[in-house]
Protein backbone atom coordinates (compact mmCIF):
# COMPACT_ATOMS: atom_id res chain seq x y z
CA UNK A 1 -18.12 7.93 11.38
CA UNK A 2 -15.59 5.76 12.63
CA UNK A 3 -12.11 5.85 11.48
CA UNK A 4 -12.25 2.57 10.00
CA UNK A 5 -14.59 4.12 6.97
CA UNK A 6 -12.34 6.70 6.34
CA UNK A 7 -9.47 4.47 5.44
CA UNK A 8 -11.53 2.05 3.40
CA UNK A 9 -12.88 5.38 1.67
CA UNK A 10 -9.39 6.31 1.50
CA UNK A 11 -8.01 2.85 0.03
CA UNK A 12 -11.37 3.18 -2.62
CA UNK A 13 -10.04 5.98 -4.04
CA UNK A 14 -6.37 4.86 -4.36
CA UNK A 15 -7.12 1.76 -6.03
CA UNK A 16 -9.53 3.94 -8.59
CA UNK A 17 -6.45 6.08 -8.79
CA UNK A 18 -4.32 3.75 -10.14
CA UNK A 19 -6.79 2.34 -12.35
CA UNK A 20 -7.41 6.30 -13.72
CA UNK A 21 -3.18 6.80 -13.97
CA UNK A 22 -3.18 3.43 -16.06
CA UNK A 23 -5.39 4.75 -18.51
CA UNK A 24 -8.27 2.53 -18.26
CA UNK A 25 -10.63 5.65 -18.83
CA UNK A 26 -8.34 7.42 -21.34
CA UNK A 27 -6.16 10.50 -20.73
CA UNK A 28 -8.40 13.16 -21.01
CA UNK A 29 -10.85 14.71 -18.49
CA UNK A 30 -10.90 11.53 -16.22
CA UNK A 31 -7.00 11.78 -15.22
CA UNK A 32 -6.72 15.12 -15.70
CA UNK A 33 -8.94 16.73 -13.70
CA UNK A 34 -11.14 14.33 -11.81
CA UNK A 35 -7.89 12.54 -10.85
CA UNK A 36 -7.09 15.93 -9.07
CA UNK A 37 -10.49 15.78 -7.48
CA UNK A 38 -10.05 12.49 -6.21
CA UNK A 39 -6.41 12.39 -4.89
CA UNK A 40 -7.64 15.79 -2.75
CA UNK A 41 -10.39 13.08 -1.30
CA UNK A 42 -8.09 10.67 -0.58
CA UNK A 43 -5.96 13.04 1.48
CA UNK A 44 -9.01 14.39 3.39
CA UNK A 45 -10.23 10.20 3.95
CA UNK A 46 -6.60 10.10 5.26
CA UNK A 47 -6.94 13.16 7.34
CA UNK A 48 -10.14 12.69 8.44
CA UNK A 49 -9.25 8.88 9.81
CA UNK A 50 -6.52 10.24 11.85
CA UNK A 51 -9.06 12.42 14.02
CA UNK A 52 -9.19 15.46 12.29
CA UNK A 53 -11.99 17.59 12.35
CA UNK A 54 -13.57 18.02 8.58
CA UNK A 55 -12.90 21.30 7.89
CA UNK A 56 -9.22 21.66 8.95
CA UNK A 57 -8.84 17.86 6.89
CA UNK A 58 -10.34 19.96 3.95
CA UNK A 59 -7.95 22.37 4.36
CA UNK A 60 -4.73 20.62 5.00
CA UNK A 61 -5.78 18.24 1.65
CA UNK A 62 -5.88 21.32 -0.14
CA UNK A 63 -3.19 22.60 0.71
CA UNK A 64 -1.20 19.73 0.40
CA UNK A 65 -2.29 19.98 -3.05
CA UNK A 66 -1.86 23.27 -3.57
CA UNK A 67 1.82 22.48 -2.18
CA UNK A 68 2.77 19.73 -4.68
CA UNK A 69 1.37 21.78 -7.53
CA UNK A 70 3.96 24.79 -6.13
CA UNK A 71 6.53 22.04 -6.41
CA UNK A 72 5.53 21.49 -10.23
CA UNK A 73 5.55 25.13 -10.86
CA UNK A 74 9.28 25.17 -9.72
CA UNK A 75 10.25 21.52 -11.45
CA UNK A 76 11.34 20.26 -8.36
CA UNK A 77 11.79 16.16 -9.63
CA UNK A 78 14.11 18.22 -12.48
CA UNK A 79 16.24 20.33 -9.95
CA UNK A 80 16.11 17.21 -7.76
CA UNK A 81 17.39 15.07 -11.17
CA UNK A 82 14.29 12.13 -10.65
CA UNK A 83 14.00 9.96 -13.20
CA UNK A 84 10.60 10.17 -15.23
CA UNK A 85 9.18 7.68 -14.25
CA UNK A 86 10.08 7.12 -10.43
CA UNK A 87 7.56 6.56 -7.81
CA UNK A 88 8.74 10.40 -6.44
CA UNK A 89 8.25 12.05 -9.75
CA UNK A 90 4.90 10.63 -10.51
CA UNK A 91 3.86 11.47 -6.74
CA UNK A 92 5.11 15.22 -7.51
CA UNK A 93 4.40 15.76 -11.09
CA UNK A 94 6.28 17.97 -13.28
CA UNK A 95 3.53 19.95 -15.16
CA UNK A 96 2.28 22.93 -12.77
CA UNK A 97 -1.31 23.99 -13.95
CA UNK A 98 -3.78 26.49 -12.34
CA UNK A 99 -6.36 24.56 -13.64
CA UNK A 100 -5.11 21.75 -10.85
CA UNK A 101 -5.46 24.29 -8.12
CA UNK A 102 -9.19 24.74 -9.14
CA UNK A 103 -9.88 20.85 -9.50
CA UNK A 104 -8.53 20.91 -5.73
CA UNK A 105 -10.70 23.59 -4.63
CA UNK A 106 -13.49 21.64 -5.42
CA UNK A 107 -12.10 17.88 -4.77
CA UNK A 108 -11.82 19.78 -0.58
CA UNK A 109 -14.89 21.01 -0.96
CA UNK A 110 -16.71 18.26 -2.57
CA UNK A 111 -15.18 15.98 0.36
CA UNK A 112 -16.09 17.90 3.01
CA UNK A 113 -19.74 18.79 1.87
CA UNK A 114 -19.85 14.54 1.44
CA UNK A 115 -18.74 14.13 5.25
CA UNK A 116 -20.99 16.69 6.41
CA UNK A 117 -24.17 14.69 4.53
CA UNK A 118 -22.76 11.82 5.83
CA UNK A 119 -21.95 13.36 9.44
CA UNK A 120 -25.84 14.47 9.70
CA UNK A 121 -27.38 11.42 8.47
CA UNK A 122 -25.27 9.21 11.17
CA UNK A 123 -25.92 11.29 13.73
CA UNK A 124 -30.18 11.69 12.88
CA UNK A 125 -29.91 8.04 12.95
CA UNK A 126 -28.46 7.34 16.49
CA UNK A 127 -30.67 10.64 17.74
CA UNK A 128 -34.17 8.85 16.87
């Protein structure tokens, strides 16, 4: 796919993002977990439109992931003194869950399997 498609899959997400941080859908499931899913897509969109091949953009979104959630664990926007409410301590987060690192294990894989469906599909098209 071109990298044009990546960052308009990319921008897709973020504006659902903010919609899903604003509430629209409620608090519950939707922000809590599929908001991990998604923001893990959004980094592999990113990733994937600046050349990367999918599996290492898999793996560098969920690690980056895995990485901010480390940052939660240790209540980095605390030690750092962010206010609640900051740009920076909404991007980090404050609450470290395990259950996140799961919802980005599947948000990378979920991506990846998408691009590979995707990846196929394009490429049986321009082989017939």
């Amino acid at each position: 796919m071109k990298r044009s498609v990546y960052y308009l899959i990319a921008l897709l997400i973020f504006l659902l993002e903010i919609v899903i941080a604003r509430g629209v859908f409620g608090y519950g499931f939707i922000r809590g977990s599929l908001g991990d899913i998604l923001v893990i897509a959004l980094l592999y969109a990113v990733f994937r439109a600046w050349r990367n091949p999918p599996l290492r953009s898999a793996i560098m979104a969920i690690a980056a992931g895995f990485i901010v959630e480390g940052l939660q664990y240790i209540h980095l926007v605390d030690l750092l003194g962010l206010k609640k409410g900051s740009v920076l301590y909404i991007v980090i987060g404050n609450t470290f869950s395990p259950y996140d690192l799961f919802m980005y294990l599947i948000g990378g894989g979920l991506a990846w399997l998408a691009d590979q469906f995707f990846l196929r599909r394009t490429a049986a098209r321009h082989s017939s």
